[in-house]
PDB file of N, CA and C in Angstrom:
ATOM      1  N   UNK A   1      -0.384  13.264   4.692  1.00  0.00           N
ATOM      2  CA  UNK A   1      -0.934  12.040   4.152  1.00  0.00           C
ATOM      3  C   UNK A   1      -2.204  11.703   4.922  1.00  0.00           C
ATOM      4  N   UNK A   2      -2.904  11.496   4.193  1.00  0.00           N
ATOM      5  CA  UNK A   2      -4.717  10.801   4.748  1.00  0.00           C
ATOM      6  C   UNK A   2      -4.562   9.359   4.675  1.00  0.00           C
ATOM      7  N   UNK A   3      -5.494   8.899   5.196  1.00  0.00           N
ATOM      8  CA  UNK A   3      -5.711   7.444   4.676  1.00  0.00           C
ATOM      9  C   UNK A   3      -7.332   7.046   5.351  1.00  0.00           C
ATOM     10  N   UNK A   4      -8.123   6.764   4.775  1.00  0.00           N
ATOM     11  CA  UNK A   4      -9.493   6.178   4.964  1.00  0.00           C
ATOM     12  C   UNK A   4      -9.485   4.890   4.581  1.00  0.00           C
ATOM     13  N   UNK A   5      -9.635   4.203   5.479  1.00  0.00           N
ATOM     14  CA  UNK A   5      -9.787   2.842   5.264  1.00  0.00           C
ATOM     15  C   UNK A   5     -11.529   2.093   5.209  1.00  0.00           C
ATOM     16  N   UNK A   6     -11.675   1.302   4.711  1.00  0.00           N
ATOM     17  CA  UNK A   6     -13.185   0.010   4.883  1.00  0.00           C
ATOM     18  C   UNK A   6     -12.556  -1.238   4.681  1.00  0.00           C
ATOM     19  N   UNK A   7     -13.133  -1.945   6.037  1.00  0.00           N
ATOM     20  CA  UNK A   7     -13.607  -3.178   5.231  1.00  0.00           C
ATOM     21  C   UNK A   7     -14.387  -3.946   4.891  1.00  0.00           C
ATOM     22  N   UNK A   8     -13.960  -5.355   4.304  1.00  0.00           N
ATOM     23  CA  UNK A   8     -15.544  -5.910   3.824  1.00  0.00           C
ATOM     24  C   UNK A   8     -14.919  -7.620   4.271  1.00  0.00           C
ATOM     25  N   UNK A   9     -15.176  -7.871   4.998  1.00  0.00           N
ATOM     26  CA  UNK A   9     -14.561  -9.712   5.109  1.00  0.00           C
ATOM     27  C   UNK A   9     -13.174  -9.884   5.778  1.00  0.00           C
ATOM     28  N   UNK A  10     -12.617 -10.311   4.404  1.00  0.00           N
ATOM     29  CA  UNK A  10     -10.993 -10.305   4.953  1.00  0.00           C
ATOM     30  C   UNK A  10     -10.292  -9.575   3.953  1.00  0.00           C
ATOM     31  N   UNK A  11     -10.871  -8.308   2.973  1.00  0.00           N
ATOM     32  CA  UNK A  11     -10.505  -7.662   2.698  1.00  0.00           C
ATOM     33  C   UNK A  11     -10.299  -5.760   3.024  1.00  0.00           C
ATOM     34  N   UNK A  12      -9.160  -5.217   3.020  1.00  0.00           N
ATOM     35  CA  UNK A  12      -9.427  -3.417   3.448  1.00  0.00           C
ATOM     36  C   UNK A  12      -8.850  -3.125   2.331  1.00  0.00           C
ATOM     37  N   UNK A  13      -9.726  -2.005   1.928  1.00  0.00           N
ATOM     38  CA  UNK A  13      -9.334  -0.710   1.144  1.00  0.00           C
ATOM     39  C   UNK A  13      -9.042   0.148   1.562  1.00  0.00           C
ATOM     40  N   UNK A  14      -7.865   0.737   1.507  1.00  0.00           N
ATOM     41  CA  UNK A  14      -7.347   2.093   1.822  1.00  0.00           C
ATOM     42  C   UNK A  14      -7.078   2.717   0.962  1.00  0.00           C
ATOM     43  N   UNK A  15      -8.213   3.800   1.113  1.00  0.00           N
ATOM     44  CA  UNK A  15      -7.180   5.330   0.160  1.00  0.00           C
ATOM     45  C   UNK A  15      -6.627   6.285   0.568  1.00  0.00           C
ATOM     46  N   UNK A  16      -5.450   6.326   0.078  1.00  0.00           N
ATOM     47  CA  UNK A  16      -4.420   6.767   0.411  1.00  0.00           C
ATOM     48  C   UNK A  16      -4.187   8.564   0.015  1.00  0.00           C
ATOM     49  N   UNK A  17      -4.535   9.414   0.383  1.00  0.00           N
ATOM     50  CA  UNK A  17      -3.865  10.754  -0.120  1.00  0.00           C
ATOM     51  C   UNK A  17      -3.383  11.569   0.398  1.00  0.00           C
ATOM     52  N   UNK A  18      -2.178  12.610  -0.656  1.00  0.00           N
ATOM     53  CA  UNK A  18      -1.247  13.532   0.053  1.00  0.00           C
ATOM     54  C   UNK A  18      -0.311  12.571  -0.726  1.00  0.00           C
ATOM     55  N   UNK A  19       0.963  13.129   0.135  1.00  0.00           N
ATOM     56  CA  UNK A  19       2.726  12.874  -0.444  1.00  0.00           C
ATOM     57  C   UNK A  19       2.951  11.394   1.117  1.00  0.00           C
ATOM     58  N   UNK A  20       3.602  10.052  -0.365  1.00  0.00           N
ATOM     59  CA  UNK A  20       3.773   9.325   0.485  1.00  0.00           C
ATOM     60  C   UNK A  20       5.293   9.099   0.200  1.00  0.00           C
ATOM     61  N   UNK A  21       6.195   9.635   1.384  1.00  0.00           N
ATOM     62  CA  UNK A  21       7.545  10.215   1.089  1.00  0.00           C
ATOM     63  C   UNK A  21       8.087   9.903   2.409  1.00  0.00           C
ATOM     64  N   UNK A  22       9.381  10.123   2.920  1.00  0.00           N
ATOM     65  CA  UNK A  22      10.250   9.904   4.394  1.00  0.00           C
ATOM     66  C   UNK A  22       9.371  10.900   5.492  1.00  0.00           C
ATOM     67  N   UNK A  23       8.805  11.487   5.390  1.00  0.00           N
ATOM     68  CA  UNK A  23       8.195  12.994   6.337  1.00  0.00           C
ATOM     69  C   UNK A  23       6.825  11.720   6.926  1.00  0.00           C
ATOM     70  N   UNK A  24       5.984  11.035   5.877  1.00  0.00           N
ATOM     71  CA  UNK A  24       4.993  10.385   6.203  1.00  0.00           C
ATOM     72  C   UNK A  24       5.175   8.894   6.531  1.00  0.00           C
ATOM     73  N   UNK A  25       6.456   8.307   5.957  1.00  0.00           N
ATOM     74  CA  UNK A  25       6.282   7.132   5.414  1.00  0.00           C
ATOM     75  C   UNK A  25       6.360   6.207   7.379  1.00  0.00           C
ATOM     76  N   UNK A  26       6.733   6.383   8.319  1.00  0.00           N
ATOM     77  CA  UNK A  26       5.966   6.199   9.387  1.00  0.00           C
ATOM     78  C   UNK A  26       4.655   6.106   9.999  1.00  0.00           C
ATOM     79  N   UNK A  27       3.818   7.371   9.821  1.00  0.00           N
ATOM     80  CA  UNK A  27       2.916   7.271  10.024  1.00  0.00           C
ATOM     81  C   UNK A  27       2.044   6.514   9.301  1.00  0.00           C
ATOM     82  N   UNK A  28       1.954   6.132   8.010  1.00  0.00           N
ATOM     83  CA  UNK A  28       1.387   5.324   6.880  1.00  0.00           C
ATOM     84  C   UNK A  28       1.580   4.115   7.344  1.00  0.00           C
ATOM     85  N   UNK A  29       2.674   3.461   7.619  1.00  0.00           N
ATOM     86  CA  UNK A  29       3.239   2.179   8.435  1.00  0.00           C
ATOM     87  C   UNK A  29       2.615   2.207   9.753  1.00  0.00           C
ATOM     88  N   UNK A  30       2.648   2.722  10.463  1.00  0.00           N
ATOM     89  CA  UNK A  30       1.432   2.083  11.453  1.00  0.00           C
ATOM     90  C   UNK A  30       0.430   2.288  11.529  1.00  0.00           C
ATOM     91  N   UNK A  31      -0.386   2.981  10.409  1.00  0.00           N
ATOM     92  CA  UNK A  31      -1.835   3.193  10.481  1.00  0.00           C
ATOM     93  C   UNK A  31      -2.140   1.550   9.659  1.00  0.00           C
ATOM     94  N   UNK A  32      -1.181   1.907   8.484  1.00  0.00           N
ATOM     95  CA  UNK A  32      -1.360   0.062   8.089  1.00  0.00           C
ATOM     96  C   UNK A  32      -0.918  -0.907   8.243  1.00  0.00           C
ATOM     97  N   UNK A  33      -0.111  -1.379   9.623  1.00  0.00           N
ATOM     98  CA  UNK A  33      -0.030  -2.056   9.821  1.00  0.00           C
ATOM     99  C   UNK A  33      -1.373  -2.360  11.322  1.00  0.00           C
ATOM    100  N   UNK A  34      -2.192  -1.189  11.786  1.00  0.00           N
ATOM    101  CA  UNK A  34      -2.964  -1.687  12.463  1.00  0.00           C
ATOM    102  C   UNK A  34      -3.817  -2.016  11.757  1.00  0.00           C
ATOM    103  N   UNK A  35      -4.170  -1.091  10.601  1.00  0.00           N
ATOM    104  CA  UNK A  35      -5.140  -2.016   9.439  1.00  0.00           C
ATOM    105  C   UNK A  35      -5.067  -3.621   9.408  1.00  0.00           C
ATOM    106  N   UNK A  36      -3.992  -4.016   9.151  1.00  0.00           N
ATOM    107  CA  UNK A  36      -3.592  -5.511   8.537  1.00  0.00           C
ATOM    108  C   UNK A  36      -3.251  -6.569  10.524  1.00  0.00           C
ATOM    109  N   UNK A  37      -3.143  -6.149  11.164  1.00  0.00           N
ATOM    110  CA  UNK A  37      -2.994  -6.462  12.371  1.00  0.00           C
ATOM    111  C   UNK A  37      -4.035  -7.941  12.942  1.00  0.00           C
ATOM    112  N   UNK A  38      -5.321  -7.372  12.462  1.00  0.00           N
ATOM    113  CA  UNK A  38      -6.234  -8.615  12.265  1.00  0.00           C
ATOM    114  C   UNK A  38      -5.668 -10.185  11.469  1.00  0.00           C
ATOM    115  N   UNK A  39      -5.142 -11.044  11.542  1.00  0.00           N
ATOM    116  CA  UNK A  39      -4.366 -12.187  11.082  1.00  0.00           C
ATOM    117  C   UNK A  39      -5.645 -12.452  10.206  1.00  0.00           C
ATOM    118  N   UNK A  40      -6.823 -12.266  10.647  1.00  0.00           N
ATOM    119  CA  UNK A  40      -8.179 -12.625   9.522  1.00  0.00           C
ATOM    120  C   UNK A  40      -7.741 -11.998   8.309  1.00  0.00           C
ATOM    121  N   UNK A  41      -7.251 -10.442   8.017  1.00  0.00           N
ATOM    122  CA  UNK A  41      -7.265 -10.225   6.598  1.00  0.00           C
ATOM    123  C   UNK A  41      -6.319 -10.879   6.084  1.00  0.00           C
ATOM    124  N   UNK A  42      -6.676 -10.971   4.715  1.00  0.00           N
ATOM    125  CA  UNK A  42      -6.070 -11.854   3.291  1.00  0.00           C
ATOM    126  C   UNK A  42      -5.701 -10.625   2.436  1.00  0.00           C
ATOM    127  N   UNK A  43      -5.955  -9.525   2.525  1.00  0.00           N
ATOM    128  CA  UNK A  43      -6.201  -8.504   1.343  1.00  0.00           C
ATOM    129  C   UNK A  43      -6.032  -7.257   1.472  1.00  0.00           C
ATOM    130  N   UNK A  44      -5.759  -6.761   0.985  1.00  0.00           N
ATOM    131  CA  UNK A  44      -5.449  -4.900   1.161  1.00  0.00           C
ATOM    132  C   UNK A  44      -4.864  -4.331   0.254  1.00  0.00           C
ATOM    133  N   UNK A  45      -6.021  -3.375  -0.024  1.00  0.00           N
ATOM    134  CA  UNK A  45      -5.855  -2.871  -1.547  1.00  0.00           C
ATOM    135  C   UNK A  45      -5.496  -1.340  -1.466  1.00  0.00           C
ATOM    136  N   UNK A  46      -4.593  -1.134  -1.624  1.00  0.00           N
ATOM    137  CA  UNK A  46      -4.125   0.494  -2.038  1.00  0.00           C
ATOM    138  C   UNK A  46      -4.571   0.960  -2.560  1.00  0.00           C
ATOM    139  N   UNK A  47      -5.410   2.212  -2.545  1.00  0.00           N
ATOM    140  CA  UNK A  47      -5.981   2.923  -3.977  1.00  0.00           C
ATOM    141  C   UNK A  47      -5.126   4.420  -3.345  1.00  0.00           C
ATOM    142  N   UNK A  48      -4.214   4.680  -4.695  1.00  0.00           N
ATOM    143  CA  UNK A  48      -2.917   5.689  -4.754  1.00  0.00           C
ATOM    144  C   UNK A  48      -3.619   6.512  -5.409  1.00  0.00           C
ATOM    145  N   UNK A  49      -4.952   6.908  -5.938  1.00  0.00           N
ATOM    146  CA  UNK A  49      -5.209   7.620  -7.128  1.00  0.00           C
ATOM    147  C   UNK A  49      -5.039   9.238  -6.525  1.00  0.00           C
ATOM    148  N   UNK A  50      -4.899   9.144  -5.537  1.00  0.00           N
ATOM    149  CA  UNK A  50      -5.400  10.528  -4.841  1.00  0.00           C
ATOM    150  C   UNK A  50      -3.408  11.026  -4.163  1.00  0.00           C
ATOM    151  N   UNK A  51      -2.649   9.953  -4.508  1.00  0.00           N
ATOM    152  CA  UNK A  51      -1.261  10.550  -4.092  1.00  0.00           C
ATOM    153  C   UNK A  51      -0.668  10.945  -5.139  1.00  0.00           C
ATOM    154  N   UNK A  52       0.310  12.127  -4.637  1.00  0.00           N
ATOM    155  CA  UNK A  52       0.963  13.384  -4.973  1.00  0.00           C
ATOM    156  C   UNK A  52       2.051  13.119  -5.704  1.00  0.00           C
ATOM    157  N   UNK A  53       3.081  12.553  -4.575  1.00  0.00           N
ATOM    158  CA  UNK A  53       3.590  11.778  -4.563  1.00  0.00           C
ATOM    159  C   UNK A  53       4.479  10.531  -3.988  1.00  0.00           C
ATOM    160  N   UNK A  54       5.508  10.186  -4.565  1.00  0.00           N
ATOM    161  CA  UNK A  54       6.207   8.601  -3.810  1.00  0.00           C
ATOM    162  C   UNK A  54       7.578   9.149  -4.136  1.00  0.00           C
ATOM    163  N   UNK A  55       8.280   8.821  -2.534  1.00  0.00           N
ATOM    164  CA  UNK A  55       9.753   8.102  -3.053  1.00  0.00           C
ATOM    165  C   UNK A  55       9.821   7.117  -2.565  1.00  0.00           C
ATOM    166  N   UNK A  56      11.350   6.824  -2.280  1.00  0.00           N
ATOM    167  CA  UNK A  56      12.001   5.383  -2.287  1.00  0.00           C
ATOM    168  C   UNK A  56      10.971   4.452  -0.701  1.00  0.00           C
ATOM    169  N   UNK A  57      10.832   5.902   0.207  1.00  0.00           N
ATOM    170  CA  UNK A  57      10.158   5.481   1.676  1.00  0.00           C
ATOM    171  C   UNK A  57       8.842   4.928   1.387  1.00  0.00           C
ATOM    172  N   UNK A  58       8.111   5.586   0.481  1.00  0.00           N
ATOM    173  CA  UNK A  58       6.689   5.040  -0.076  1.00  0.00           C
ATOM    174  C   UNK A  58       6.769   3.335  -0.428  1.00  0.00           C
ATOM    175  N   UNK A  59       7.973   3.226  -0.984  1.00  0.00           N
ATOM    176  CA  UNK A  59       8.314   1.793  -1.790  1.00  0.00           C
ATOM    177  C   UNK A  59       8.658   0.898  -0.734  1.00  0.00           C
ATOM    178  N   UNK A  60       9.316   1.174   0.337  1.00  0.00           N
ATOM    179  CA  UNK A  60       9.271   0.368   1.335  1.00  0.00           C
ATOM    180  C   UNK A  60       8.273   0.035   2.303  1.00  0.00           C
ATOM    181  N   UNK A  61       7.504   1.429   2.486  1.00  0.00           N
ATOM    182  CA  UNK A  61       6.077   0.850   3.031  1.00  0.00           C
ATOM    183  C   UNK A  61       5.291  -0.306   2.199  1.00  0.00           C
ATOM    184  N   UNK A  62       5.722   0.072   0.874  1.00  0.00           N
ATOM    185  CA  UNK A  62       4.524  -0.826   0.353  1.00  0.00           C
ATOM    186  C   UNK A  62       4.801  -2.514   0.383  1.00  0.00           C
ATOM    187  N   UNK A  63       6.842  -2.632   0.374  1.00  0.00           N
ATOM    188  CA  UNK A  63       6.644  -4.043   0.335  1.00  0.00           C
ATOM    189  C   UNK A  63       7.042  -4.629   1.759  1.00  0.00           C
ATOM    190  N   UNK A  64       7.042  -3.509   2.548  1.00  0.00           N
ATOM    191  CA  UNK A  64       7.145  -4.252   3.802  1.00  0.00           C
ATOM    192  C   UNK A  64       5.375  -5.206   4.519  1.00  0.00           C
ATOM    193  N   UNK A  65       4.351  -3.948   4.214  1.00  0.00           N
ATOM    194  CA  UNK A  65       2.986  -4.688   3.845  1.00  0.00           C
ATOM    195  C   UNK A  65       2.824  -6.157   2.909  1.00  0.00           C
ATOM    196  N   UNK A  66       3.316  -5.891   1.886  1.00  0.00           N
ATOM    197  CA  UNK A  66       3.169  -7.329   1.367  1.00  0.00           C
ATOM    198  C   UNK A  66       3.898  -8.402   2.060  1.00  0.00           C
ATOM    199  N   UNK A  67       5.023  -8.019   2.321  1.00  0.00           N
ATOM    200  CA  UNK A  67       5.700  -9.001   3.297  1.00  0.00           C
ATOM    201  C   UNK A  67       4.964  -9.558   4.315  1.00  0.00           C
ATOM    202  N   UNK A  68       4.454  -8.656   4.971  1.00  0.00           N
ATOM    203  CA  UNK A  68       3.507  -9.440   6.662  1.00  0.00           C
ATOM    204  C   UNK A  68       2.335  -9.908   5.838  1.00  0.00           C
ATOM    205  N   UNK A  69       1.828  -9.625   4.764  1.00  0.00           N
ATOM    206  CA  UNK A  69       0.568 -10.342   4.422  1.00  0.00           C
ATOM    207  C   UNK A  69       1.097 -11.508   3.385  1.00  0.00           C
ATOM    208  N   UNK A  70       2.153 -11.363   2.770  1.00  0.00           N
ATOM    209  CA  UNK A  70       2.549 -13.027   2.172  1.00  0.00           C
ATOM    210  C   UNK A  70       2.738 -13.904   2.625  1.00  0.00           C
ATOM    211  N   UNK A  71       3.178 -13.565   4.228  1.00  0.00           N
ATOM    212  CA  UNK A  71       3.894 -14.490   4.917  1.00  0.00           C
ATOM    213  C   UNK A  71       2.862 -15.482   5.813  1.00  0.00           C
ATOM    214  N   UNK A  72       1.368 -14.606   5.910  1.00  0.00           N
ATOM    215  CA  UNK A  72      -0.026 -15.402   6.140  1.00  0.00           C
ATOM    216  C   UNK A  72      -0.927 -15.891   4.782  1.00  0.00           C
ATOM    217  N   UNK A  73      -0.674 -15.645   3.720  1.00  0.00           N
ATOM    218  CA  UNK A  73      -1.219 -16.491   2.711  1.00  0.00           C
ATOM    219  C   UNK A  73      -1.953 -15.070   1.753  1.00  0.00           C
ATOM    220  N   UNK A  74      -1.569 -13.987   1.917  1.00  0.00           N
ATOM    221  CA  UNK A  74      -2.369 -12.817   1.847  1.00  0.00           C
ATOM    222  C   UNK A  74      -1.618 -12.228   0.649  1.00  0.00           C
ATOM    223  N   UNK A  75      -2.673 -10.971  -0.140  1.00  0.00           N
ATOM    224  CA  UNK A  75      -1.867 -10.268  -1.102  1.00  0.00           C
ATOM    225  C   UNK A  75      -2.494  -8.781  -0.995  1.00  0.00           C
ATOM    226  N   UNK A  76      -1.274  -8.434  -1.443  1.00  0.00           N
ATOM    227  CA  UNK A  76      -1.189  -6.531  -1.235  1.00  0.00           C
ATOM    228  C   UNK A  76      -1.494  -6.346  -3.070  1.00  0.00           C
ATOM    229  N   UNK A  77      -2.697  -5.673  -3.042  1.00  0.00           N
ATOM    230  CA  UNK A  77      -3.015  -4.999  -4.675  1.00  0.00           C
ATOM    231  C   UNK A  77      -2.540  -3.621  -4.153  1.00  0.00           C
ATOM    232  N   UNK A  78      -2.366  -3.068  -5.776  1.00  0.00           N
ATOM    233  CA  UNK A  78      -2.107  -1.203  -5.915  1.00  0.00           C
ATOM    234  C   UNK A  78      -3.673  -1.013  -7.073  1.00  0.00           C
ATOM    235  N   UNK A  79      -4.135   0.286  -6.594  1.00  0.00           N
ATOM    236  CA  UNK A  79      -5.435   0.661  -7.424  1.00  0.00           C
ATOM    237  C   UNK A  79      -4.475   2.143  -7.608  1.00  0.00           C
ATOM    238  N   UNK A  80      -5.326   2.611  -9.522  1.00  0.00           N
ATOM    239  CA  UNK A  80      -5.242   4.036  -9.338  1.00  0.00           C
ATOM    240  C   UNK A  80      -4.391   4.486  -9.089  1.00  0.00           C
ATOM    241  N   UNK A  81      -3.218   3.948  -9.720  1.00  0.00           N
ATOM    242  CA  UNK A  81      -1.909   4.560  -9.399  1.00  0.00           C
ATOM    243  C   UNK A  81      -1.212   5.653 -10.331  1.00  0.00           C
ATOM    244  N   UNK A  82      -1.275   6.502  -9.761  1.00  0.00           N
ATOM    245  CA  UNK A  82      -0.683   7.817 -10.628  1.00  0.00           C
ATOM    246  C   UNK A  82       0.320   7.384 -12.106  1.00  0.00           C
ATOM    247  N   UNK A  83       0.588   8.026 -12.528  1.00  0.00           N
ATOM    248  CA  UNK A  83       1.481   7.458 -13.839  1.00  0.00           C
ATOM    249  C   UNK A  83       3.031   7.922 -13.601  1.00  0.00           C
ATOM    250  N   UNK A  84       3.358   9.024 -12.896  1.00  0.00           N
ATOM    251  CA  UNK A  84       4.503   9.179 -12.200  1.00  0.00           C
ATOM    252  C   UNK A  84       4.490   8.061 -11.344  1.00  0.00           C
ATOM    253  N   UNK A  85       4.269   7.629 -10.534  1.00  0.00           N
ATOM    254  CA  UNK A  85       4.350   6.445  -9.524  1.00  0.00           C
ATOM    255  C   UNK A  85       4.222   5.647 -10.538  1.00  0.00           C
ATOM    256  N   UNK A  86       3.097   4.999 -11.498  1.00  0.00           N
ATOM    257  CA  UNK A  86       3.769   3.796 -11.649  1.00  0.00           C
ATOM    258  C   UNK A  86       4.893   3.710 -12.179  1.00  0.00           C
ATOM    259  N   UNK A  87       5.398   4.533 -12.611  1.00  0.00           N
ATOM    260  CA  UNK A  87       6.735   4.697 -13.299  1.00  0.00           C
ATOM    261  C   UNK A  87       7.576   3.963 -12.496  1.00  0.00           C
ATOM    262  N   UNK A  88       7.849   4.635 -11.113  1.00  0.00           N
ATOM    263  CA  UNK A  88       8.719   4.144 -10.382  1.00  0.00           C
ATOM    264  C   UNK A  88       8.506   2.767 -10.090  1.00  0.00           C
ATOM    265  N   UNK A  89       7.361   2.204 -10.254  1.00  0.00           N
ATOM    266  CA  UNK A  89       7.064   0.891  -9.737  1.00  0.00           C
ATOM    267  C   UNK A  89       7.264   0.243 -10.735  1.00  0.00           C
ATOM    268  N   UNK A  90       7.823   0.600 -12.087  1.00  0.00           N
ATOM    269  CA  UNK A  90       7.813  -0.542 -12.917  1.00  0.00           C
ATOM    270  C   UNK A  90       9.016  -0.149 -13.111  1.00  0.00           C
ATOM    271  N   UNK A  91       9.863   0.628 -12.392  1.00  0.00           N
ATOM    272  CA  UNK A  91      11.701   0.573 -12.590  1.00  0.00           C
ATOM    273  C   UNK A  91      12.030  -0.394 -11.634  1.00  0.00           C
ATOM    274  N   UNK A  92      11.108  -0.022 -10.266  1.00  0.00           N
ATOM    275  CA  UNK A  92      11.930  -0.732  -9.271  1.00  0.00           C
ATOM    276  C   UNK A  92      11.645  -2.330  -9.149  1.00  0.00           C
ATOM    277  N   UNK A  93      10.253  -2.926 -10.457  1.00  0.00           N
ATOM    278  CA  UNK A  93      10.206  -4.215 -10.287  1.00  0.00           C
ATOM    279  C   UNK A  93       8.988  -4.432  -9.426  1.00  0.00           C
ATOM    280  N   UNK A  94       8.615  -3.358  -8.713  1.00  0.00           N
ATOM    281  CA  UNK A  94       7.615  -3.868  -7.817  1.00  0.00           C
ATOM    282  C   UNK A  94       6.441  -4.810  -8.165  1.00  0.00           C
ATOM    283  N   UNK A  95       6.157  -4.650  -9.689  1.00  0.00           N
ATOM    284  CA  UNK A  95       4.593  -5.162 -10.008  1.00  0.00           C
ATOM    285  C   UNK A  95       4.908  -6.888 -10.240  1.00  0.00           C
ATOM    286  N   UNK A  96       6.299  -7.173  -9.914  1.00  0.00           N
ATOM    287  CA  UNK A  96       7.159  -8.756  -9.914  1.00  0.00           C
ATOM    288  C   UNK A  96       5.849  -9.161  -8.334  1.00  0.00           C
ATOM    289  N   UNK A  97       5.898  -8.769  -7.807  1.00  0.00           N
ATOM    290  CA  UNK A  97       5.822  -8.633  -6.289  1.00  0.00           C
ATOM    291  C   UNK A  97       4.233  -8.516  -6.171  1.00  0.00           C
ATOM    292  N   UNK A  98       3.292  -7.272  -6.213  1.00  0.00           N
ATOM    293  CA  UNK A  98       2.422  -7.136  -6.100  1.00  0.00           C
ATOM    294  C   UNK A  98       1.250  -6.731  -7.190  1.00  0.00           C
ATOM    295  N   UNK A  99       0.491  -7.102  -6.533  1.00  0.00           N
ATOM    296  CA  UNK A  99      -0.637  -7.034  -8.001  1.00  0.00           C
ATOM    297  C   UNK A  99      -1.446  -5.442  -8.229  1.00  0.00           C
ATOM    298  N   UNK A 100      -1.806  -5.353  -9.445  1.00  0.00           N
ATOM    299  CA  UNK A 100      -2.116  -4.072  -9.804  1.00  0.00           C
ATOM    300  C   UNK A 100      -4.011  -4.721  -9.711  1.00  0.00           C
ATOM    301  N   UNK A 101      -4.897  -4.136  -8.819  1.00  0.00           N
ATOM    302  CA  UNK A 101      -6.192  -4.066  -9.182  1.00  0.00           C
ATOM    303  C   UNK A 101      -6.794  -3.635 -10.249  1.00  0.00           C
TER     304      UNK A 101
END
């Protein structure tokens, strides 16, 4: 798994590529949670267009992120999300939760 991040304000973009699965889903979690670590950001936008794929570990990275950023007034978008993945994200409810860019 890669991840290149920018930011611009109190927003980061990260794109995300490779397989975001149990093998990665650690390392993804603390690269973004030092991303989001700044209490200044409001925002952080996933762009998935470039992942392989997701399981269930991918799904917990993603709403454990929204969690630390809801809980400061903040929101987690998904960009470019594969159509296998969104699949899973619209079984498991996620898009209840977070916003699609």
């Amino acid at each position: 798994m890669q991840i290149n991040a920018t930011r611009k304000g109190q927003r980061i973009k990260a794109m995300l590529a490779g397989e975001l699965d149990h093998h990665s889903a650690q390392y993804v979690r603390e690269v973004l949670d030092s991303l989001i670590a700044d209490p200044q950001i409001r925002e952080l936008v996933l762009d998935m267009s470039n992942v392989e794929f997701m399981d269930s570990s991918g799904l917990g990275v993603i709403l454990g992120r929204y969690r630390t950023l809801s809980a400061r007034g903040g929101r987690l978008l998904l960009a470019g999300v594969p159509a296998p993945i969104d699949r899973i994200f619209r079984i498991s409810g996620i898009y209840a939760l977070v916003e699609r860019a």
